[in-house]
PDB file of N, CA and C in Angstrom:
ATOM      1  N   UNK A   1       0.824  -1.194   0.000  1.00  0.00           N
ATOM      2  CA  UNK A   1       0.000   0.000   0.000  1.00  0.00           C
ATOM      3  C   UNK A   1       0.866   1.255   0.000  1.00  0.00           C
ATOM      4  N   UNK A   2       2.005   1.393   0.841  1.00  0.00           N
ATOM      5  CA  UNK A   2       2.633   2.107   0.610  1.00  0.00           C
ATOM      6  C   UNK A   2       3.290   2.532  -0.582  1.00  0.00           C
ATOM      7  N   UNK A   3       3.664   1.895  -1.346  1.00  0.00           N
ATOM      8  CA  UNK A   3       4.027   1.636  -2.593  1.00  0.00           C
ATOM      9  C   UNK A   3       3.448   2.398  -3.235  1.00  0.00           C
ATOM     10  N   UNK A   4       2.026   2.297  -3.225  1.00  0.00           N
ATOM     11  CA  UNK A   4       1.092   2.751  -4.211  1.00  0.00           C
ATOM     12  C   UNK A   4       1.049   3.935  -4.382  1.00  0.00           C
ATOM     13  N   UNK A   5       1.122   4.301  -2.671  1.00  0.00           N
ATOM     14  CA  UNK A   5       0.981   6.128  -2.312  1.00  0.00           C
ATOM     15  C   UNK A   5       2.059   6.616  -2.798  1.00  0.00           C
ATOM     16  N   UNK A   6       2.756   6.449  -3.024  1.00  0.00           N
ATOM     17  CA  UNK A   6       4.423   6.703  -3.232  1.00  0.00           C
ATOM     18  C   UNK A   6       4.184   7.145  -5.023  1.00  0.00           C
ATOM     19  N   UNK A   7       3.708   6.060  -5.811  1.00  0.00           N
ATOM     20  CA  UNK A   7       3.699   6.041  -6.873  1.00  0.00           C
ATOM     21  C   UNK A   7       2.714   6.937  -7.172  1.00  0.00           C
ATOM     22  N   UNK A   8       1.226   6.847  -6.474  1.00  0.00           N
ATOM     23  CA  UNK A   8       0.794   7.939  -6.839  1.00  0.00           C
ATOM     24  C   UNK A   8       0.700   9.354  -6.935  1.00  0.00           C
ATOM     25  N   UNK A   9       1.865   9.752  -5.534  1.00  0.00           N
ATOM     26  CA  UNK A   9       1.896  11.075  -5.238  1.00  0.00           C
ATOM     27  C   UNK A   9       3.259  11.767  -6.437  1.00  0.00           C
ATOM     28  N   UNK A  10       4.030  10.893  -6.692  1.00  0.00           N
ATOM     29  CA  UNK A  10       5.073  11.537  -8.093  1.00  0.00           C
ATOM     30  C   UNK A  10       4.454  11.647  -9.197  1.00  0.00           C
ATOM     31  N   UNK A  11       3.023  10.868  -9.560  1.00  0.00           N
ATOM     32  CA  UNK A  11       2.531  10.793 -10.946  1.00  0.00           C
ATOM     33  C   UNK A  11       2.160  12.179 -10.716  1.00  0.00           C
ATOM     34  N   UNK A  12       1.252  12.618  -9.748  1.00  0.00           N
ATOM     35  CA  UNK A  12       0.366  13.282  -9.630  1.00  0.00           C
ATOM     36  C   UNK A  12       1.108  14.774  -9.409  1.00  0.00           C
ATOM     37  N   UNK A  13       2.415  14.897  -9.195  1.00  0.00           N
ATOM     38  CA  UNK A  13       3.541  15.702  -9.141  1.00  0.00           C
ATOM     39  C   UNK A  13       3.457  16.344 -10.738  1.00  0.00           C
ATOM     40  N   UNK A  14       4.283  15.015 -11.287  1.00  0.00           N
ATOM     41  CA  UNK A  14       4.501  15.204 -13.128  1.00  0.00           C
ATOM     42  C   UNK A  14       3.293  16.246 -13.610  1.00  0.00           C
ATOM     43  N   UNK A  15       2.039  15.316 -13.147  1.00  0.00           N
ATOM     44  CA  UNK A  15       0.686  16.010 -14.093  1.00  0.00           C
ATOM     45  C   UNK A  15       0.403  17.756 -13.471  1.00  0.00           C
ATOM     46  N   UNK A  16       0.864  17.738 -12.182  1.00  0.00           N
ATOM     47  CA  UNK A  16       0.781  19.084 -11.883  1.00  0.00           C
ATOM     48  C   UNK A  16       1.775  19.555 -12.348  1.00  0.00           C
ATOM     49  N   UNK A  17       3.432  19.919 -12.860  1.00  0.00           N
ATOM     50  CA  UNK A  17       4.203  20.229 -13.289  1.00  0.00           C
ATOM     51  C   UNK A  17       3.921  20.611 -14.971  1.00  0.00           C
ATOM     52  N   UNK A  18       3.495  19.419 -15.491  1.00  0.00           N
ATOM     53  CA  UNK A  18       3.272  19.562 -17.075  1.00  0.00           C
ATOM     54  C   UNK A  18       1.998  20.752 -16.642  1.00  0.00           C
ATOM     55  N   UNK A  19       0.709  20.872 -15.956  1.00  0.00           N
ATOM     56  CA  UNK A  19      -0.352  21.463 -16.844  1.00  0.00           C
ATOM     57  C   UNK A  19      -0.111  22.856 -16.368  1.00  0.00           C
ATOM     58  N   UNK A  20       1.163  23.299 -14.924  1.00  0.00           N
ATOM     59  CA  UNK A  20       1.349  24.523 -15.080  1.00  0.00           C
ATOM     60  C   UNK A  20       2.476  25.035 -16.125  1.00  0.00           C
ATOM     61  N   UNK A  21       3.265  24.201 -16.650  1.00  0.00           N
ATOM     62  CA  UNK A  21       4.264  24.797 -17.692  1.00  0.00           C
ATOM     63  C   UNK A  21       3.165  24.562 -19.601  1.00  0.00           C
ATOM     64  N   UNK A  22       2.206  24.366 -20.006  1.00  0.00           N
ATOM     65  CA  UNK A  22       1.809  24.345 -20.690  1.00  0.00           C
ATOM     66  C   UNK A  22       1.581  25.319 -21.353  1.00  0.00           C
ATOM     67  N   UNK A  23       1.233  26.122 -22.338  1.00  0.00           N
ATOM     68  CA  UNK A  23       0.845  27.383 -23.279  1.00  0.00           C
ATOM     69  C   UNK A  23      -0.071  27.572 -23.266  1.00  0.00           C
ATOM     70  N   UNK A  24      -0.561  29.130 -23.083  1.00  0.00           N
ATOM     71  CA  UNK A  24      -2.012  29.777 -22.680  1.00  0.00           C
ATOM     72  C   UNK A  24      -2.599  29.210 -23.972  1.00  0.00           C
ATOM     73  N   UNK A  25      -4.208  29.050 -24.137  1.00  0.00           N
ATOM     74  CA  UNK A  25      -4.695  28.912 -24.976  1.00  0.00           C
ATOM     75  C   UNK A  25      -4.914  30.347 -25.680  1.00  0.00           C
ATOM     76  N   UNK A  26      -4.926  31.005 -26.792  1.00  0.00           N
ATOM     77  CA  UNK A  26      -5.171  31.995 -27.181  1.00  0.00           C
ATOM     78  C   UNK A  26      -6.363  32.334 -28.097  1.00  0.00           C
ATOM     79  N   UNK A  27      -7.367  33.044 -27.850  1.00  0.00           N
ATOM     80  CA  UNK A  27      -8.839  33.262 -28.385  1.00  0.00           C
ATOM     81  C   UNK A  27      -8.397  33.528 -29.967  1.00  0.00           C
ATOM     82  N   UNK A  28      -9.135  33.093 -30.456  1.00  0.00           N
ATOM     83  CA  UNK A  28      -9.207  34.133 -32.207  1.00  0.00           C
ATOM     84  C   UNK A  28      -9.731  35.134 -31.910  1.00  0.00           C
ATOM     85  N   UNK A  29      -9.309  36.087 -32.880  1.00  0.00           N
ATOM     86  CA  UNK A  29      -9.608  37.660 -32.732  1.00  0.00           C
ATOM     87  C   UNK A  29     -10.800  37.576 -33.924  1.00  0.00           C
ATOM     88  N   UNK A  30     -11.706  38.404 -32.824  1.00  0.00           N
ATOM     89  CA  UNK A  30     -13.029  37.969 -33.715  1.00  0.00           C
ATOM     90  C   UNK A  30     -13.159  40.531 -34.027  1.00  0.00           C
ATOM     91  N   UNK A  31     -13.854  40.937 -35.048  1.00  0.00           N
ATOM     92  CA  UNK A  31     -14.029  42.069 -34.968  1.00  0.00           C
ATOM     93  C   UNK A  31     -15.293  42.497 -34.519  1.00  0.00           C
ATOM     94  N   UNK A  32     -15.683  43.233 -34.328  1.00  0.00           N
ATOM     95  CA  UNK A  32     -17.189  43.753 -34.263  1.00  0.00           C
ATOM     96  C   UNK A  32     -17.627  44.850 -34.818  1.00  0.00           C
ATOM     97  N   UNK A  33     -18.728  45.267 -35.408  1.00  0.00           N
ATOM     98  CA  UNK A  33     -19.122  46.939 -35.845  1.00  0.00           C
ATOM     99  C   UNK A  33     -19.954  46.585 -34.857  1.00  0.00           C
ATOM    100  N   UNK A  34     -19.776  48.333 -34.549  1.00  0.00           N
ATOM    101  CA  UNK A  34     -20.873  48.897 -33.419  1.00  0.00           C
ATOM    102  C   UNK A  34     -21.508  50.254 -33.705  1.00  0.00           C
ATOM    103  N   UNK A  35     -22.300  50.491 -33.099  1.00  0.00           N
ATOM    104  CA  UNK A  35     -23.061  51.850 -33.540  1.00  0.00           C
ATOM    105  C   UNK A  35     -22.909  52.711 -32.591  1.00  0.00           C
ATOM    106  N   UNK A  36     -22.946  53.691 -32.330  1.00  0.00           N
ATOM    107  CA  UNK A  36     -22.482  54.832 -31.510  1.00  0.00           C
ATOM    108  C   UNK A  36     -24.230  55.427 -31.050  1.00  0.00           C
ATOM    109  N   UNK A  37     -23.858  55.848 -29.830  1.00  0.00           N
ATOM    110  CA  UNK A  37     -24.873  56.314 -29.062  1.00  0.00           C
ATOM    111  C   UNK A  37     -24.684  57.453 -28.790  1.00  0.00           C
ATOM    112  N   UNK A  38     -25.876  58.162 -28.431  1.00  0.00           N
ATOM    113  CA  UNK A  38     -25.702  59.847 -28.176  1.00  0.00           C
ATOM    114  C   UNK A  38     -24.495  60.237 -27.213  1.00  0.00           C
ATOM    115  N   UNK A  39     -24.636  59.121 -26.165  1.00  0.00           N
ATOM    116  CA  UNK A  39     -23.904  59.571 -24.991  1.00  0.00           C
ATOM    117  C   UNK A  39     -22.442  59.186 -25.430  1.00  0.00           C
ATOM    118  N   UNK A  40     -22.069  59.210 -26.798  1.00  0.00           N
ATOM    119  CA  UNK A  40     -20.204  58.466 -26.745  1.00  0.00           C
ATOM    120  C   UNK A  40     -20.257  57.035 -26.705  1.00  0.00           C
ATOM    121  N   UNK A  41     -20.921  56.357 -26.391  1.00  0.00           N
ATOM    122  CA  UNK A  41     -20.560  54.970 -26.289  1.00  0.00           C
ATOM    123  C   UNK A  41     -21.274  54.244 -27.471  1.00  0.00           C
ATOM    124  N   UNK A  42     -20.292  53.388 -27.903  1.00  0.00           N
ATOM    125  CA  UNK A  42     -20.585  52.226 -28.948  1.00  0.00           C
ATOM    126  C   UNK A  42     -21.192  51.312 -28.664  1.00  0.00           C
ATOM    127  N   UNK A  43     -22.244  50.766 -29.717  1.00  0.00           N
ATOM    128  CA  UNK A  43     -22.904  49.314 -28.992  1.00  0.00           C
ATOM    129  C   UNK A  43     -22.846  48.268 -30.062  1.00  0.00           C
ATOM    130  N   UNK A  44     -22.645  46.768 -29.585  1.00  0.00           N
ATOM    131  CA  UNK A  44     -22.071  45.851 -30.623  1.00  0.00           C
ATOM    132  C   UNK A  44     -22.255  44.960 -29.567  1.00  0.00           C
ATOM    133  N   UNK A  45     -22.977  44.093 -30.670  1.00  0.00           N
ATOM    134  CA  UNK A  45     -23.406  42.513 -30.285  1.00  0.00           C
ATOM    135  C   UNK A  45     -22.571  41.724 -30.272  1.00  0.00           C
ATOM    136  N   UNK A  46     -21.984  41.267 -29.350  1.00  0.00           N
ATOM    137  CA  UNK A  46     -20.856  40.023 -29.076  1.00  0.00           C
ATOM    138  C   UNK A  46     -21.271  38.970 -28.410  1.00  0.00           C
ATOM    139  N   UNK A  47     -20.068  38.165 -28.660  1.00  0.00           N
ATOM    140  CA  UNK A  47     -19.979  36.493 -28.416  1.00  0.00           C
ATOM    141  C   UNK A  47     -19.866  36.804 -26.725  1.00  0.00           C
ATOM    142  N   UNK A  48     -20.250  36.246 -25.749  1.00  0.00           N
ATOM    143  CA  UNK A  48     -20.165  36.131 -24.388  1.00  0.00           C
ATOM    144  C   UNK A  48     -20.247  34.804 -24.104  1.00  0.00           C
ATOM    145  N   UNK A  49     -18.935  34.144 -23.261  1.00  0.00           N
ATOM    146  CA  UNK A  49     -19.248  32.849 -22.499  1.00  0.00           C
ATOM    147  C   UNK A  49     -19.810  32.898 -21.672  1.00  0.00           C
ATOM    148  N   UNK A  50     -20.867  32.172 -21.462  1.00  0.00           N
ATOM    149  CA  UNK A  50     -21.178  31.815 -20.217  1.00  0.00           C
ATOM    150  C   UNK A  50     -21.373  30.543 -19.975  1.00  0.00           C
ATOM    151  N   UNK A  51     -20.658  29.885 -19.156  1.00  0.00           N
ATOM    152  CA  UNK A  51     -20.402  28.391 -18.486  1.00  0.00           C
ATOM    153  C   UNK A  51     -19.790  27.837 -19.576  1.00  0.00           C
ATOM    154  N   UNK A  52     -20.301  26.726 -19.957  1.00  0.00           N
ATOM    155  CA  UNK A  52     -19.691  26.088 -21.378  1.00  0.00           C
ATOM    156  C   UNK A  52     -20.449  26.554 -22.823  1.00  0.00           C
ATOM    157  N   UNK A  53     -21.383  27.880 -22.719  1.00  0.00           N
ATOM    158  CA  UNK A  53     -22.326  28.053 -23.666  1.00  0.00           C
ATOM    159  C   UNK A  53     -21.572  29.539 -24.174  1.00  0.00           C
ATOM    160  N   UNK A  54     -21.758  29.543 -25.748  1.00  0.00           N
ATOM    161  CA  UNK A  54     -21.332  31.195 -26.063  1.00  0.00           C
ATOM    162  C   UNK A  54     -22.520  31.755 -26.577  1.00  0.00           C
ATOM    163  N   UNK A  55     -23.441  32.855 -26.042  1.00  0.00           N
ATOM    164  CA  UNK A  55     -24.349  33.449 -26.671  1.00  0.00           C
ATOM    165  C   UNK A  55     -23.708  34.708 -27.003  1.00  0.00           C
ATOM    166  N   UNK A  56     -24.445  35.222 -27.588  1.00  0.00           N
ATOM    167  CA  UNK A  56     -24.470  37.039 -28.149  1.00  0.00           C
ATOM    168  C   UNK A  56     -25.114  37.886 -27.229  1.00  0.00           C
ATOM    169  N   UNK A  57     -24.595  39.129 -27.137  1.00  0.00           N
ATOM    170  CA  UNK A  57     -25.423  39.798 -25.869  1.00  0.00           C
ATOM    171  C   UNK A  57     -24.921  41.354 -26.790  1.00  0.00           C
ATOM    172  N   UNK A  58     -25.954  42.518 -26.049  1.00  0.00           N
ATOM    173  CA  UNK A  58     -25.098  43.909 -26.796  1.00  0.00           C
ATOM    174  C   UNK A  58     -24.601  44.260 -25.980  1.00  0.00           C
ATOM    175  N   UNK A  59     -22.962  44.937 -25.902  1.00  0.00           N
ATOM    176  CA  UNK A  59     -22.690  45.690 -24.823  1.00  0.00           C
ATOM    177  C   UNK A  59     -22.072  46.784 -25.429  1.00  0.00           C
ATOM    178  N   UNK A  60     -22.129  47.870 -24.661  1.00  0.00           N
ATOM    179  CA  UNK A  60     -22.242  49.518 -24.903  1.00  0.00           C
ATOM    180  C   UNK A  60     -21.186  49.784 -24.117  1.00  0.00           C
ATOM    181  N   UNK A  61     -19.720  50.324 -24.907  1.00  0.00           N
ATOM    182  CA  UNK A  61     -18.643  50.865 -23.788  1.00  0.00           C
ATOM    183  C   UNK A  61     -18.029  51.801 -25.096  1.00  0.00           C
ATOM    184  N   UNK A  62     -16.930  52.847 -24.443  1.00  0.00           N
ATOM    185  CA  UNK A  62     -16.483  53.536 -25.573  1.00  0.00           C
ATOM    186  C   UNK A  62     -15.578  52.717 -26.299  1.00  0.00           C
ATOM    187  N   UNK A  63     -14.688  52.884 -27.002  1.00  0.00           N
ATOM    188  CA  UNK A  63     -13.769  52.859 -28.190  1.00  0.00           C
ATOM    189  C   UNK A  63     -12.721  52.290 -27.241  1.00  0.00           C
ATOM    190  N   UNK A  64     -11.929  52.985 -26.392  1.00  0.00           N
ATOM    191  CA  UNK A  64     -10.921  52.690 -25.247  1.00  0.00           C
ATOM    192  C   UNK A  64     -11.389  51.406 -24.307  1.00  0.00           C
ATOM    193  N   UNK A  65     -12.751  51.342 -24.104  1.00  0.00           N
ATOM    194  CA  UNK A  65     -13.081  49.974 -23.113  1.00  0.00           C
ATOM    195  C   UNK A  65     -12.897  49.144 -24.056  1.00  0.00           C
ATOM    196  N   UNK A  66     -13.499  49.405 -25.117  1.00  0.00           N
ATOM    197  CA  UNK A  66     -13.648  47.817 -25.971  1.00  0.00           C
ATOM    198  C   UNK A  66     -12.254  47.455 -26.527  1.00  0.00           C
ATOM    199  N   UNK A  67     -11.322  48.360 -26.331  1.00  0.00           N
ATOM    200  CA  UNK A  67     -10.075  47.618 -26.682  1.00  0.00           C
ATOM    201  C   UNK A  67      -9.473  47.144 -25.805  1.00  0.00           C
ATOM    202  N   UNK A  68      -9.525  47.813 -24.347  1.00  0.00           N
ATOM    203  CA  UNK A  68      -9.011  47.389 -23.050  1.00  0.00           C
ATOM    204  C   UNK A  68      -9.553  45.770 -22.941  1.00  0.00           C
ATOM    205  N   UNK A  69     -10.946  45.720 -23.289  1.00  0.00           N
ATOM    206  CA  UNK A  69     -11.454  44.421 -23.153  1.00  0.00           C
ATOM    207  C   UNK A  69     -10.769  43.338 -23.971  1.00  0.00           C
ATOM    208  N   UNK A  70     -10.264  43.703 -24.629  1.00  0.00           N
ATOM    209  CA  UNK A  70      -9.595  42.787 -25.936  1.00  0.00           C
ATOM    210  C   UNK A  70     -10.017  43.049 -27.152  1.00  0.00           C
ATOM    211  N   UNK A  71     -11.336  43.714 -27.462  1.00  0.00           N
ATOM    212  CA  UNK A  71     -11.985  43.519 -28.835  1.00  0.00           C
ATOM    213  C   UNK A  71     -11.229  44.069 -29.787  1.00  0.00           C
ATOM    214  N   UNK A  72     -12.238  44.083 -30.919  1.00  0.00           N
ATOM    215  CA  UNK A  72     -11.748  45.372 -32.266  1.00  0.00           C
ATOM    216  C   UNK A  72     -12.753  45.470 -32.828  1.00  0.00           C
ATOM    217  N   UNK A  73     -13.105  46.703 -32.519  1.00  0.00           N
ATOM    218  CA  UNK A  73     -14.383  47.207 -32.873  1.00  0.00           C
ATOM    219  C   UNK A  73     -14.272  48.395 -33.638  1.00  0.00           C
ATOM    220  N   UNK A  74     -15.224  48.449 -34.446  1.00  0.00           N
ATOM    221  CA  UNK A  74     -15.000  49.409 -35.314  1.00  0.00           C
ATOM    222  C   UNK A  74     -16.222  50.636 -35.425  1.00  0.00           C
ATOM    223  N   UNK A  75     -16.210  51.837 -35.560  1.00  0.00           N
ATOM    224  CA  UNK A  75     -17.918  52.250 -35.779  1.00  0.00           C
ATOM    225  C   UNK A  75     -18.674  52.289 -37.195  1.00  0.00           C
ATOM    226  N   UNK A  76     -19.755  51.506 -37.035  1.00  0.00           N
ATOM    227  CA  UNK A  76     -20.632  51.176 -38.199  1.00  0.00           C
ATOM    228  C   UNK A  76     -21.238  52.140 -39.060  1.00  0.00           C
ATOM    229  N   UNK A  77     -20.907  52.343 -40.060  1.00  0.00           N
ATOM    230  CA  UNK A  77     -21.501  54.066 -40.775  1.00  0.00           C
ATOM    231  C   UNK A  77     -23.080  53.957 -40.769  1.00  0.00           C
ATOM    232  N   UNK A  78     -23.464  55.113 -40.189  1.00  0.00           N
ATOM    233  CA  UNK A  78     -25.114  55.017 -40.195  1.00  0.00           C
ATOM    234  C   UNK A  78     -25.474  55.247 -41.684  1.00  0.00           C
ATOM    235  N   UNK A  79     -26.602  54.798 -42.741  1.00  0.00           N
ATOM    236  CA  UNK A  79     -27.061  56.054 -43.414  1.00  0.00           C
ATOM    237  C   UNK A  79     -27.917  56.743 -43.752  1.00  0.00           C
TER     238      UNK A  79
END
């Protein structure tokens, strides 16, 4: 029995070693057009995770948030 513990606590070492030295996964860069609102802020329907599900939702931030956020958003010509 001892044995076992022994063997299991180095495996279980390795697997923690490998999955913190592994490579971030990196998102695709997706763009968005957005439309501009009276008040300065852009609005654009995006991909949002939630849990294991990705829906679309609108969110409204300026030009500077949505890049801080990661996006690339662009403003949509009205006409």
């Amino acid at each position: 029995m001892k044995t076992k513990n022994i063997i299991l606590a180095a495996c279980s070492g390795v697997i923690l070693a490998a999955s913190l030295n592994s490579a971030p996964v990196m998102a695709e860069e997706k763009s968005y057009s957005a439309k501009e609102r009276e008040d300065g802020k852009f609005c654009a329907r995006v991909e949002v995770k939630i849990g294991y599900t990705t829906v679309k939702r609108t969110k409204c931030r300026t030009l500077k948030e949505w890049e801080e956020a990661g996006y690339v958003v662009s403003a949509k010509e009205e006409d």
